[in-house]
PDB file of N, CA and C in Angstrom:
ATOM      1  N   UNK A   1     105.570 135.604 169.066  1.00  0.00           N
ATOM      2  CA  UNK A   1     106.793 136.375 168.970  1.00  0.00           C
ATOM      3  C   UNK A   1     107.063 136.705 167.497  1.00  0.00           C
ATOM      4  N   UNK A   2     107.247 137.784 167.410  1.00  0.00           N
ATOM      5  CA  UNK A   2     107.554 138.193 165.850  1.00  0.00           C
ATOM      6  C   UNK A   2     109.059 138.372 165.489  1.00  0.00           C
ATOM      7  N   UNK A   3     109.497 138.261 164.538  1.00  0.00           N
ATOM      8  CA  UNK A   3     111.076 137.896 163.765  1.00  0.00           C
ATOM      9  C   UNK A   3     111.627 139.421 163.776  1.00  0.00           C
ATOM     10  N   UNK A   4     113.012 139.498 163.400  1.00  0.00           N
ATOM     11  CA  UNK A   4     113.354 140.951 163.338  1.00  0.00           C
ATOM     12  C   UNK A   4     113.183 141.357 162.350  1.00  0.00           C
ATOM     13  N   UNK A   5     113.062 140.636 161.153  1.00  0.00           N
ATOM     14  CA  UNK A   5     112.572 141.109 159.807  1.00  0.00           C
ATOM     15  C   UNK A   5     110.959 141.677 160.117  1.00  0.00           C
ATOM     16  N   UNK A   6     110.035 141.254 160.318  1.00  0.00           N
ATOM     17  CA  UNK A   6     108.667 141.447 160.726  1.00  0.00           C
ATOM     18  C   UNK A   6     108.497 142.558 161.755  1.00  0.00           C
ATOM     19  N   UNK A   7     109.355 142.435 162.579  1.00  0.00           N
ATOM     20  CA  UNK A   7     109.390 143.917 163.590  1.00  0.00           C
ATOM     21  C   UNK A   7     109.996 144.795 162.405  1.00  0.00           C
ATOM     22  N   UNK A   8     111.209 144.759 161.532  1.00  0.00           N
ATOM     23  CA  UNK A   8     111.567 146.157 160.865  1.00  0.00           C
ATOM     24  C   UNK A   8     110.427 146.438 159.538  1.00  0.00           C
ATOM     25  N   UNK A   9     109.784 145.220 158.924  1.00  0.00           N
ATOM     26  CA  UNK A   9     108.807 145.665 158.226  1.00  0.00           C
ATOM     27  C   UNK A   9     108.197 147.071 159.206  1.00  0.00           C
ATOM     28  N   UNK A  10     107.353 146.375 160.104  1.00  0.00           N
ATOM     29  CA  UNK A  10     106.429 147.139 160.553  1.00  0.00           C
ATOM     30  C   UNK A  10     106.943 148.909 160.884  1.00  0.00           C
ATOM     31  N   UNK A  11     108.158 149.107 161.595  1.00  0.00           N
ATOM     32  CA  UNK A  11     108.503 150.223 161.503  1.00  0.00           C
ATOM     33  C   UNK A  11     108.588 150.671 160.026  1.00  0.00           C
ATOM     34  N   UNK A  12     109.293 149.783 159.030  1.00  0.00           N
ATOM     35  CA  UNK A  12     109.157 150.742 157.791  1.00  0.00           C
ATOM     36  C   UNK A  12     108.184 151.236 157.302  1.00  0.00           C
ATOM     37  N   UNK A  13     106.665 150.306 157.351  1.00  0.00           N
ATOM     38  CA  UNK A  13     105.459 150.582 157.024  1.00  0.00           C
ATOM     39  C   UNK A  13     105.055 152.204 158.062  1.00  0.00           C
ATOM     40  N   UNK A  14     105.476 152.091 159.396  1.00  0.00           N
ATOM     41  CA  UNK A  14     104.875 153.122 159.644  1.00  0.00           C
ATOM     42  C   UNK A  14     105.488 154.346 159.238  1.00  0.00           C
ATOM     43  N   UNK A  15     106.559 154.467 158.959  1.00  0.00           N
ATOM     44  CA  UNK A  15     107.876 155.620 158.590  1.00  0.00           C
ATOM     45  C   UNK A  15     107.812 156.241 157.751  1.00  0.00           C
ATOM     46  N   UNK A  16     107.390 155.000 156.029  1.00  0.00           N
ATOM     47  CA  UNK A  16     107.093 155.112 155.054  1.00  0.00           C
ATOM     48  C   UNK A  16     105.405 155.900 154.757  1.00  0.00           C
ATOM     49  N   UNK A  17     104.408 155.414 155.886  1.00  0.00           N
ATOM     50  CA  UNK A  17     103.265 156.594 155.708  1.00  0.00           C
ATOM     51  C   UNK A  17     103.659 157.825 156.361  1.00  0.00           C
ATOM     52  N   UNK A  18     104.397 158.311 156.730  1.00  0.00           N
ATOM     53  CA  UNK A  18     104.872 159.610 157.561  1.00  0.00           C
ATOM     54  C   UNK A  18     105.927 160.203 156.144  1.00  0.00           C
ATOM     55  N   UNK A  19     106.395 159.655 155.914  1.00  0.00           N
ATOM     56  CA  UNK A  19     107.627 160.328 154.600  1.00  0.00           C
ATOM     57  C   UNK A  19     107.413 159.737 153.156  1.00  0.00           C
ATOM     58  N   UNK A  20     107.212 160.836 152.419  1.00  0.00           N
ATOM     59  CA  UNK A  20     107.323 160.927 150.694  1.00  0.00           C
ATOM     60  C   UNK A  20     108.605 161.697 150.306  1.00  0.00           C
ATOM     61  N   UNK A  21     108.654 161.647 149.106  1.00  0.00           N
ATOM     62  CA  UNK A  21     110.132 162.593 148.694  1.00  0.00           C
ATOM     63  C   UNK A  21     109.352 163.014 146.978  1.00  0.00           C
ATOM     64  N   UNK A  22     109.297 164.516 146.934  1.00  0.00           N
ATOM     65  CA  UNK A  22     108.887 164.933 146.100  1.00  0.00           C
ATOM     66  C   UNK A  22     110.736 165.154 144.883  1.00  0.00           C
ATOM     67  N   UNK A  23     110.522 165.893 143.879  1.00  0.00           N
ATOM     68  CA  UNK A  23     111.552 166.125 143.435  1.00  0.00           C
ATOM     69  C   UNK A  23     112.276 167.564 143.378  1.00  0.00           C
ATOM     70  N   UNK A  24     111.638 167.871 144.261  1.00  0.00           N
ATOM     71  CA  UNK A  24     112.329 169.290 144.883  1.00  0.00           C
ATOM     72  C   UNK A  24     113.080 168.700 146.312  1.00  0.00           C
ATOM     73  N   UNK A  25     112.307 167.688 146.962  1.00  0.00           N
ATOM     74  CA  UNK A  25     112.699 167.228 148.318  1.00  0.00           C
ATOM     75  C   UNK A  25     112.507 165.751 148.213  1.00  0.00           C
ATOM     76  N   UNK A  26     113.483 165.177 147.710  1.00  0.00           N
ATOM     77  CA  UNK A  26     113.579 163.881 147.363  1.00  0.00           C
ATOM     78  C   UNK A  26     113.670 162.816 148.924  1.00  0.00           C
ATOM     79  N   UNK A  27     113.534 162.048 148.547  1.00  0.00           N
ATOM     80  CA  UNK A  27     113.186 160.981 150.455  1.00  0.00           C
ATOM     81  C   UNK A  27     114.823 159.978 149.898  1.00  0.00           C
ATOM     82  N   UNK A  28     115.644 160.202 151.073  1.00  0.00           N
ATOM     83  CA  UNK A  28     116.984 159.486 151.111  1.00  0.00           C
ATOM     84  C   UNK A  28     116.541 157.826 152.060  1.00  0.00           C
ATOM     85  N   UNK A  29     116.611 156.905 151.344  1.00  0.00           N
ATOM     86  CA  UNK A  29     116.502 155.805 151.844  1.00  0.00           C
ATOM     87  C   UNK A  29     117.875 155.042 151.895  1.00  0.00           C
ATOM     88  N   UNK A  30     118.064 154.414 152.782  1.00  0.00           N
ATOM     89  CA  UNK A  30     119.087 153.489 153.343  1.00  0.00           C
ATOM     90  C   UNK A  30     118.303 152.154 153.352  1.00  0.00           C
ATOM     91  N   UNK A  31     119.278 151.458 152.616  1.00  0.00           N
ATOM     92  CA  UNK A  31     119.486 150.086 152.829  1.00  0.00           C
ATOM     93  C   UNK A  31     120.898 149.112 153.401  1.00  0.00           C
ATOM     94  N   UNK A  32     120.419 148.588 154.362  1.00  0.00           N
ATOM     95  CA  UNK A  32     122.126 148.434 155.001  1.00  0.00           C
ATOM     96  C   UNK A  32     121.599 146.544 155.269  1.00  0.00           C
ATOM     97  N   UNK A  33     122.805 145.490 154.275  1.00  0.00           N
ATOM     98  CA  UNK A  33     123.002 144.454 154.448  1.00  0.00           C
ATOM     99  C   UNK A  33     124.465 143.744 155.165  1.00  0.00           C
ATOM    100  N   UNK A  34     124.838 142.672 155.411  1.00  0.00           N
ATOM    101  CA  UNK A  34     125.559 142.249 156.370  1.00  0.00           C
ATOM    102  C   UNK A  34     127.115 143.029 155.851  1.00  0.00           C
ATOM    103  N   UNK A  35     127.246 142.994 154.797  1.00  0.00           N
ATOM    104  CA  UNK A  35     128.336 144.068 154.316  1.00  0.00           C
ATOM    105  C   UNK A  35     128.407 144.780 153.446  1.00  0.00           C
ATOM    106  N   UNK A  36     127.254 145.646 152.769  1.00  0.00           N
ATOM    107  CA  UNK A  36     126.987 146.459 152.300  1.00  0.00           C
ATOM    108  C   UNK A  36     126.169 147.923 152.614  1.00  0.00           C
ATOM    109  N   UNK A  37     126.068 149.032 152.206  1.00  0.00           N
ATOM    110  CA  UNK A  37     125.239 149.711 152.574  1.00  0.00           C
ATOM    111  C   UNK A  37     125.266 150.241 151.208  1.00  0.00           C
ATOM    112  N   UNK A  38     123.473 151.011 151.054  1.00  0.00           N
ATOM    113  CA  UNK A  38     122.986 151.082 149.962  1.00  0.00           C
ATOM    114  C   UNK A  38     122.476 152.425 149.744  1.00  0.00           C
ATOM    115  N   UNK A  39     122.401 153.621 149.094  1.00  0.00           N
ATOM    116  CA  UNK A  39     121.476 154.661 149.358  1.00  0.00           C
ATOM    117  C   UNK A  39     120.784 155.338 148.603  1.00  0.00           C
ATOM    118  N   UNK A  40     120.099 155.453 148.075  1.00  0.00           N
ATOM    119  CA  UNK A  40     119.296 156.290 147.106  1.00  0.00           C
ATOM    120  C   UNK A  40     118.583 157.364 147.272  1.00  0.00           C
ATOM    121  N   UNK A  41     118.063 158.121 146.556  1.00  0.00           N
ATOM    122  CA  UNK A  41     117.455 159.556 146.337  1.00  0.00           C
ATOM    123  C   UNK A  41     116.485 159.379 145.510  1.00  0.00           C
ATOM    124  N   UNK A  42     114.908 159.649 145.982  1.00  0.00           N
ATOM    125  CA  UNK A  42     113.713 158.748 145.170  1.00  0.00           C
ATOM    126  C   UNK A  42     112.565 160.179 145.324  1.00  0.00           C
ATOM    127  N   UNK A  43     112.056 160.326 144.059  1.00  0.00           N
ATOM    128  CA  UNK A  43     110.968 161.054 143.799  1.00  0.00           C
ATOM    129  C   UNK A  43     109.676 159.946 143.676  1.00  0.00           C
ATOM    130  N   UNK A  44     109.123 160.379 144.994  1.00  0.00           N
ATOM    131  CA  UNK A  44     107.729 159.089 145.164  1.00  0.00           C
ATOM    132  C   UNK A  44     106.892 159.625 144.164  1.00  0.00           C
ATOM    133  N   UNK A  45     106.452 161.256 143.950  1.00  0.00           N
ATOM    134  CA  UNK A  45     105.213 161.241 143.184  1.00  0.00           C
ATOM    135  C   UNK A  45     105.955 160.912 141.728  1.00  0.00           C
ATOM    136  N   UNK A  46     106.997 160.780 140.823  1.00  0.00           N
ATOM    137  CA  UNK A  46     107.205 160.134 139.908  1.00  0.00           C
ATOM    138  C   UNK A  46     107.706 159.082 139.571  1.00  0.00           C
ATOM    139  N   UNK A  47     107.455 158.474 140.873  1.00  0.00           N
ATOM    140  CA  UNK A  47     108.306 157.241 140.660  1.00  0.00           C
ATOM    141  C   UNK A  47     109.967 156.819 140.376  1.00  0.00           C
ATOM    142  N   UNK A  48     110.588 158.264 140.592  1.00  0.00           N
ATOM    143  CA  UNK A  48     111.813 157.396 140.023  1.00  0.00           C
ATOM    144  C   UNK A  48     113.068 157.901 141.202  1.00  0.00           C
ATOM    145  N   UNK A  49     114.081 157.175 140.876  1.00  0.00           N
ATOM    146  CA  UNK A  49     115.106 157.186 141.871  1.00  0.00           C
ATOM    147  C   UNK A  49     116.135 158.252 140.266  1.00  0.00           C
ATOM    148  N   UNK A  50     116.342 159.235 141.739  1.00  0.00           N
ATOM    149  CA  UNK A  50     117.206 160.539 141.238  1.00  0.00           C
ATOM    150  C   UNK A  50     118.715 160.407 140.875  1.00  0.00           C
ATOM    151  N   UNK A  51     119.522 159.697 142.323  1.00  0.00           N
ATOM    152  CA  UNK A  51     120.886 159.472 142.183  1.00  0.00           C
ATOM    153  C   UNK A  51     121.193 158.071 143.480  1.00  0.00           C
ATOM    154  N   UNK A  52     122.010 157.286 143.372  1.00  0.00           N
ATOM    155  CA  UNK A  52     121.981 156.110 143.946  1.00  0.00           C
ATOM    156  C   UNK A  52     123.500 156.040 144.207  1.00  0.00           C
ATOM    157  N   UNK A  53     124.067 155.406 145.408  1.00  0.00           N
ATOM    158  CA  UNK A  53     125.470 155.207 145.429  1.00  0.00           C
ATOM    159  C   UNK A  53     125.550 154.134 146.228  1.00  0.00           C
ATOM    160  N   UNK A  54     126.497 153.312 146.648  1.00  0.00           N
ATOM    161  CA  UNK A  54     126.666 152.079 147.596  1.00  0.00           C
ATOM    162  C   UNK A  54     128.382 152.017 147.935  1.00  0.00           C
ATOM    163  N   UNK A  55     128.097 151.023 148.800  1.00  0.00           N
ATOM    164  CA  UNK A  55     129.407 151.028 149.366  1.00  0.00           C
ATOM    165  C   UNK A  55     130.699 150.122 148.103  1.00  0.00           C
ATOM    166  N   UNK A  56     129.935 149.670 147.771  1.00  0.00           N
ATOM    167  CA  UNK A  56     130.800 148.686 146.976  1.00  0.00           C
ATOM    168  C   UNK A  56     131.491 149.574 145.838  1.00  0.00           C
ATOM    169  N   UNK A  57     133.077 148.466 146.257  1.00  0.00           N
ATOM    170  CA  UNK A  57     134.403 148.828 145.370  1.00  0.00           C
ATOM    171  C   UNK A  57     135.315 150.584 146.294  1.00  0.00           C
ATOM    172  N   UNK A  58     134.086 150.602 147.266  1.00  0.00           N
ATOM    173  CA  UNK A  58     134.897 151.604 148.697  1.00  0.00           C
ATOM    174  C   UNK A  58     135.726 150.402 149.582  1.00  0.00           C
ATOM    175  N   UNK A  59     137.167 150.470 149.708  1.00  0.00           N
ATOM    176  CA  UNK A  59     137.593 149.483 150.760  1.00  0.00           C
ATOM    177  C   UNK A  59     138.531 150.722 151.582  1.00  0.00           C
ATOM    178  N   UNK A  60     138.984 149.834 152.548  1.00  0.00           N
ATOM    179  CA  UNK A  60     139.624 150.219 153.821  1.00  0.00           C
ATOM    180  C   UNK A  60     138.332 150.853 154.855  1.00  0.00           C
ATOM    181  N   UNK A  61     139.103 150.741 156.250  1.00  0.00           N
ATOM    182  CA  UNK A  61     138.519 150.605 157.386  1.00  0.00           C
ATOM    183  C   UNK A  61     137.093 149.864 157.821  1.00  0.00           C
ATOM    184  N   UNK A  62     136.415 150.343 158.553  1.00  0.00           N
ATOM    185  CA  UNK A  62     135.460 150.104 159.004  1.00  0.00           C
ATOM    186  C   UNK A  62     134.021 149.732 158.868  1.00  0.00           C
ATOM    187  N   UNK A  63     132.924 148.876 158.978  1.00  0.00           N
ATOM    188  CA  UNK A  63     131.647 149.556 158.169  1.00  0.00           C
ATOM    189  C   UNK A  63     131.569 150.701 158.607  1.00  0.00           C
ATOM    190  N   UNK A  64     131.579 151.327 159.820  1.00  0.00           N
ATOM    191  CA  UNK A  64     131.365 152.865 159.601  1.00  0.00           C
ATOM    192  C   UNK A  64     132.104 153.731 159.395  1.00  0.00           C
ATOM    193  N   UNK A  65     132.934 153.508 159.094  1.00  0.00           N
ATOM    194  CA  UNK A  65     133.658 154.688 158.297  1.00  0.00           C
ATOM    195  C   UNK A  65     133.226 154.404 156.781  1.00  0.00           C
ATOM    196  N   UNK A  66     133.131 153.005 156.457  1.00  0.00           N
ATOM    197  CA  UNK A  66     132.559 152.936 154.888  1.00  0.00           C
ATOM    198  C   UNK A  66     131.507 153.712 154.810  1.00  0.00           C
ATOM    199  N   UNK A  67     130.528 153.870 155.729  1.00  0.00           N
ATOM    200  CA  UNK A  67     129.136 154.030 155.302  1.00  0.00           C
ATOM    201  C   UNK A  67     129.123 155.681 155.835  1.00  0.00           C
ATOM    202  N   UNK A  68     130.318 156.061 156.182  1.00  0.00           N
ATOM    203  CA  UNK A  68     130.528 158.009 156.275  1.00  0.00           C
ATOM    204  C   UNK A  68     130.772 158.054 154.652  1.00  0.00           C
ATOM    205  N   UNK A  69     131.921 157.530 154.237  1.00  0.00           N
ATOM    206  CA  UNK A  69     132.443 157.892 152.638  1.00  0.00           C
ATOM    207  C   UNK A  69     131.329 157.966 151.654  1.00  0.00           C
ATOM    208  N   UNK A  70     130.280 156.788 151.894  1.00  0.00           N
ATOM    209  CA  UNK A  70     128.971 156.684 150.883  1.00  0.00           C
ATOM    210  C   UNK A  70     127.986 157.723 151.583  1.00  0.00           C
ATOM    211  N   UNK A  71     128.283 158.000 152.747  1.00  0.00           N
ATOM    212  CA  UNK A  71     127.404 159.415 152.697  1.00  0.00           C
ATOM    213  C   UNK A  71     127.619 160.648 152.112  1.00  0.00           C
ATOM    214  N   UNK A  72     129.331 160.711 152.616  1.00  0.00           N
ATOM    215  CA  UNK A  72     129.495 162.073 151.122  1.00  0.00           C
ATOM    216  C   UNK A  72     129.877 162.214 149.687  1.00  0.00           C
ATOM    217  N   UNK A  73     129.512 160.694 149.478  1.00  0.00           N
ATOM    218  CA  UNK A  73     129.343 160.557 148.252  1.00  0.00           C
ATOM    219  C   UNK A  73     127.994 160.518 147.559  1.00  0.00           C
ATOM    220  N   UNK A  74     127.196 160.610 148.409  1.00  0.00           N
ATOM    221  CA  UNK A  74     125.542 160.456 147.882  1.00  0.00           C
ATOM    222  C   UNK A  74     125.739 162.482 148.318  1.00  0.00           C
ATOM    223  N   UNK A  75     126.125 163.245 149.311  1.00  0.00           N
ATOM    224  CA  UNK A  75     125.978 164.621 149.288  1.00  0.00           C
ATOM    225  C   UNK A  75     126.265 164.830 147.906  1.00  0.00           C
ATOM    226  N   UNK A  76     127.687 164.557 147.404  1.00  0.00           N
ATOM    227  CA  UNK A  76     128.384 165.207 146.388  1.00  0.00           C
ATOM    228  C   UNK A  76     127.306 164.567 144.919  1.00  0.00           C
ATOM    229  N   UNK A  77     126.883 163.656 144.767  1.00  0.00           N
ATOM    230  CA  UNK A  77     126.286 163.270 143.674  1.00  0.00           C
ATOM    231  C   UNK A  77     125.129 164.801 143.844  1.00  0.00           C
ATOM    232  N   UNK A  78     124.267 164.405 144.761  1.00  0.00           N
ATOM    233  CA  UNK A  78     122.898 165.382 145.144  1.00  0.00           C
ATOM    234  C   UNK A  78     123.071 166.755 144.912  1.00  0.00           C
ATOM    235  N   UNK A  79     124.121 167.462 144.853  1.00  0.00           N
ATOM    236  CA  UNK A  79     124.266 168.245 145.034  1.00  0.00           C
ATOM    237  C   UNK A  79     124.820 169.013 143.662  1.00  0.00           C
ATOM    238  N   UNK A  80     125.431 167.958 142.647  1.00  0.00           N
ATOM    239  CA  UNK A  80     125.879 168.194 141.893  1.00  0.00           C
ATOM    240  C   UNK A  80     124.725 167.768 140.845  1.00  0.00           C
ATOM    241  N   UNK A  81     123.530 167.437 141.228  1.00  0.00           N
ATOM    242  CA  UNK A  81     122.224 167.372 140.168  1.00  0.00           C
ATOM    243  C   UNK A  81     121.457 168.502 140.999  1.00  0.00           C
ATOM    244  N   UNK A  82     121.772 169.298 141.543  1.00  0.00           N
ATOM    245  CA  UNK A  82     120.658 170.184 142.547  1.00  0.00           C
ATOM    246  C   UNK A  82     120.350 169.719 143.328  1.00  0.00           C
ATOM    247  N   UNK A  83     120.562 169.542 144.389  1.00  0.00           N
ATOM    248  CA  UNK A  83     119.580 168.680 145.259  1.00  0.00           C
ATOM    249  C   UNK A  83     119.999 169.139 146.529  1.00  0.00           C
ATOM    250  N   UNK A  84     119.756 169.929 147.077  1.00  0.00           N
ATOM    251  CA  UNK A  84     119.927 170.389 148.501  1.00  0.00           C
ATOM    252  C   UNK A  84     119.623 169.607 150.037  1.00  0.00           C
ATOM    253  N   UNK A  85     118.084 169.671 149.840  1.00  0.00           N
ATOM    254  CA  UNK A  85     117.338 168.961 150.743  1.00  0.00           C
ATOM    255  C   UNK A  85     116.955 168.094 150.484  1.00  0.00           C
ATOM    256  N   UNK A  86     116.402 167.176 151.449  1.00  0.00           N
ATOM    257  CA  UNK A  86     115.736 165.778 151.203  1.00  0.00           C
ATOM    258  C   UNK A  86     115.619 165.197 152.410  1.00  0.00           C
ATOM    259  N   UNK A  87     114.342 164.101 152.396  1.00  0.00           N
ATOM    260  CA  UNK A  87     113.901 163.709 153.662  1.00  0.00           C
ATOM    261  C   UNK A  87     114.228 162.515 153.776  1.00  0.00           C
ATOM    262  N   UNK A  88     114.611 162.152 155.301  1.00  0.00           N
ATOM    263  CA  UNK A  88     115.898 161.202 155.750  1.00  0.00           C
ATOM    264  C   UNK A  88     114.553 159.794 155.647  1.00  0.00           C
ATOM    265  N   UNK A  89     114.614 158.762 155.230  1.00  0.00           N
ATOM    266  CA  UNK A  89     114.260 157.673 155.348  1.00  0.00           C
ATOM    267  C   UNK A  89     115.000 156.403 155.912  1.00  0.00           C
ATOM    268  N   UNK A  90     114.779 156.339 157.209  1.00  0.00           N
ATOM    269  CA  UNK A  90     115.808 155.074 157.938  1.00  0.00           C
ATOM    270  C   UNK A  90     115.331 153.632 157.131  1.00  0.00           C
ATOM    271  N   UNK A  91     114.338 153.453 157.170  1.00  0.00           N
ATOM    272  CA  UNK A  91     113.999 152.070 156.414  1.00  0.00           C
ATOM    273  C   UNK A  91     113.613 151.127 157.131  1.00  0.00           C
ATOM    274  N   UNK A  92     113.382 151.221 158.513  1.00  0.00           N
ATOM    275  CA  UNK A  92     113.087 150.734 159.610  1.00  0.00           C
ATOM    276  C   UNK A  92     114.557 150.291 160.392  1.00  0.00           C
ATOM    277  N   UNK A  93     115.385 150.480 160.238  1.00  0.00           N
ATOM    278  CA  UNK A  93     116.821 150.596 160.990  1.00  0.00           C
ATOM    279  C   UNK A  93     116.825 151.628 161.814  1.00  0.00           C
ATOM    280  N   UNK A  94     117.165 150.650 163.130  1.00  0.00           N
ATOM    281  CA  UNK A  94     117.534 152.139 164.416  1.00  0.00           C
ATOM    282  C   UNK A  94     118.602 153.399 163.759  1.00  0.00           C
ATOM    283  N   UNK A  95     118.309 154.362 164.341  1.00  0.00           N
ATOM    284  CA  UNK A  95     119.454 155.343 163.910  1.00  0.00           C
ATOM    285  C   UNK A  95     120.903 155.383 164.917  1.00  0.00           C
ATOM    286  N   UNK A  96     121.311 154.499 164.101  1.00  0.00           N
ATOM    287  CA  UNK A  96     122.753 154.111 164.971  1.00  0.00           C
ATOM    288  C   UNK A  96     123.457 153.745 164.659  1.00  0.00           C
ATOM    289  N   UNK A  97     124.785 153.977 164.496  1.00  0.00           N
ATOM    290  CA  UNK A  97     125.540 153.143 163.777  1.00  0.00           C
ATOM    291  C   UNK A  97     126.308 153.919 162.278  1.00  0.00           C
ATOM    292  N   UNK A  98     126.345 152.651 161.478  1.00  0.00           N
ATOM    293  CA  UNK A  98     126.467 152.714 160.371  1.00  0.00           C
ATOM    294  C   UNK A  98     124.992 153.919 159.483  1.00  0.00           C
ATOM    295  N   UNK A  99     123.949 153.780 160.115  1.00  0.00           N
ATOM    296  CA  UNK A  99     123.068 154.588 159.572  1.00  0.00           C
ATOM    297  C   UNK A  99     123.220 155.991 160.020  1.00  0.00           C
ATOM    298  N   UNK A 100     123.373 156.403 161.151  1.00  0.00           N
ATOM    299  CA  UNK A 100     123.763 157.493 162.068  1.00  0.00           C
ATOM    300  C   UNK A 100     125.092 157.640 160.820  1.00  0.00           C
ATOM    301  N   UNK A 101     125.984 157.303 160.759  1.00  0.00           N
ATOM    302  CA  UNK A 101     127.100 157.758 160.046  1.00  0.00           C
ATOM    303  C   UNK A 101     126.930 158.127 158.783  1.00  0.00           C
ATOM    304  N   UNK A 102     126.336 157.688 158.395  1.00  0.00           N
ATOM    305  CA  UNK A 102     126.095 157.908 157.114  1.00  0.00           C
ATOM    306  C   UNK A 102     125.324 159.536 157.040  1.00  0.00           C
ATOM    307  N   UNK A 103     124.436 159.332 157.472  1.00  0.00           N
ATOM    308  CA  UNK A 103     123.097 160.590 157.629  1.00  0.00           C
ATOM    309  C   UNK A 103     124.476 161.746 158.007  1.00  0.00           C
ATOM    310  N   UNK A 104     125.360 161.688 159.294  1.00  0.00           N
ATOM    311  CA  UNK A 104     126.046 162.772 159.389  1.00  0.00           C
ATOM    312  C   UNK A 104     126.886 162.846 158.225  1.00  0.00           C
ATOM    313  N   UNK A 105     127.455 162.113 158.108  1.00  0.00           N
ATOM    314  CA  UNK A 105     128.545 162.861 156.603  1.00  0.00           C
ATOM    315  C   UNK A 105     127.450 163.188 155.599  1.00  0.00           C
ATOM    316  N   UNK A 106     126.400 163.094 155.360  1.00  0.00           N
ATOM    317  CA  UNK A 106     125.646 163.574 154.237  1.00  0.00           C
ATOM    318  C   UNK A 106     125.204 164.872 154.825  1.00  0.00           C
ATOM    319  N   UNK A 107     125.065 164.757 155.869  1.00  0.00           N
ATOM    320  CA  UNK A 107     124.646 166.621 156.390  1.00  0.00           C
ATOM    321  C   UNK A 107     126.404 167.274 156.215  1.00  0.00           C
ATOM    322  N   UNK A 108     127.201 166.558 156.577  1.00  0.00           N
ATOM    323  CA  UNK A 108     128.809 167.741 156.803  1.00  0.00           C
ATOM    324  C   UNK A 108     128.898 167.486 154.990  1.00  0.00           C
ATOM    325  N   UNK A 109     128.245 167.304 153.846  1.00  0.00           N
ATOM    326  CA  UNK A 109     128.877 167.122 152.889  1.00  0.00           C
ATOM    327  C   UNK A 109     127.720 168.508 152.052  1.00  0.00           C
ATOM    328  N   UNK A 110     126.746 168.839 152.783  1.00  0.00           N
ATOM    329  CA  UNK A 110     126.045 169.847 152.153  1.00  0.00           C
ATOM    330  C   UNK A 110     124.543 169.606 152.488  1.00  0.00           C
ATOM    331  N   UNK A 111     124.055 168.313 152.384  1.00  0.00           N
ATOM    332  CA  UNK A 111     122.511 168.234 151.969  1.00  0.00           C
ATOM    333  C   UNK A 111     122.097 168.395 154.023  1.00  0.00           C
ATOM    334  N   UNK A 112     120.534 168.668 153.190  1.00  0.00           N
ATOM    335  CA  UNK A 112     119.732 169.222 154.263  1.00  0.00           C
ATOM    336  C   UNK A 112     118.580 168.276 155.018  1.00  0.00           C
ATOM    337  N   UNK A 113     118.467 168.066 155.917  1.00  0.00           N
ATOM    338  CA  UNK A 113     116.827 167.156 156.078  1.00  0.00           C
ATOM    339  C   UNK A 113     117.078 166.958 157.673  1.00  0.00           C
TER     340      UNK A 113
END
């Protein structure tokens, strides 16, 4: 029997050979811990992370409503360095939830993927 950490490796491993993020089309990764959520904007062929935002020092309501606000706050950063599009990276997290929320307020906030 394998752990849930070891089952979400493995989806990330496979996700992660399916998606790169160039710096025209940067790869949006989510990281979501027991009360945080995390998000960044990463150019794989140079290695570097573009614009980054998290939930922390956002209070009131919900985790998901927190993790809508850090979505249009990662649109409004992206958008305000150029950044239109970009390819959605779950991280091996179902799309549900707090991750689902997030991804939509970053599409109703402008960006594309």
């Amino acid at each position: 029997m394998i752990s849930k950490i070891q089952r979400r490796n493995k989806i990330k491993t496979r996700i992660r050979g399916k998606v790169s993020g160039t710096a025209a089309r940067p790869r949006m990764t989510v990281f979501r811990s027991n009360k945080q959520i995390y998000v960044q904007l990463i150019d794989d062929l140079a290695g570097k992370t573009l614009c980054a935002t998290s939930s922390k020092g956002i209070e009131g309501g919900t985790k998901i409503e927190i993790a809508a606000k850090v979505g249009e706050a990662i649109a409004q950063k992206a958008i305000a360095a150029g950044i239109n599009e970009v390819v959605f990276d779950r991280n091996g997290y179902l799309f549900h939830g707090r991750v689902k929320s997030l991804a939509d307020a970053a599409r109703n906030g402008g960006l594309k993927f």
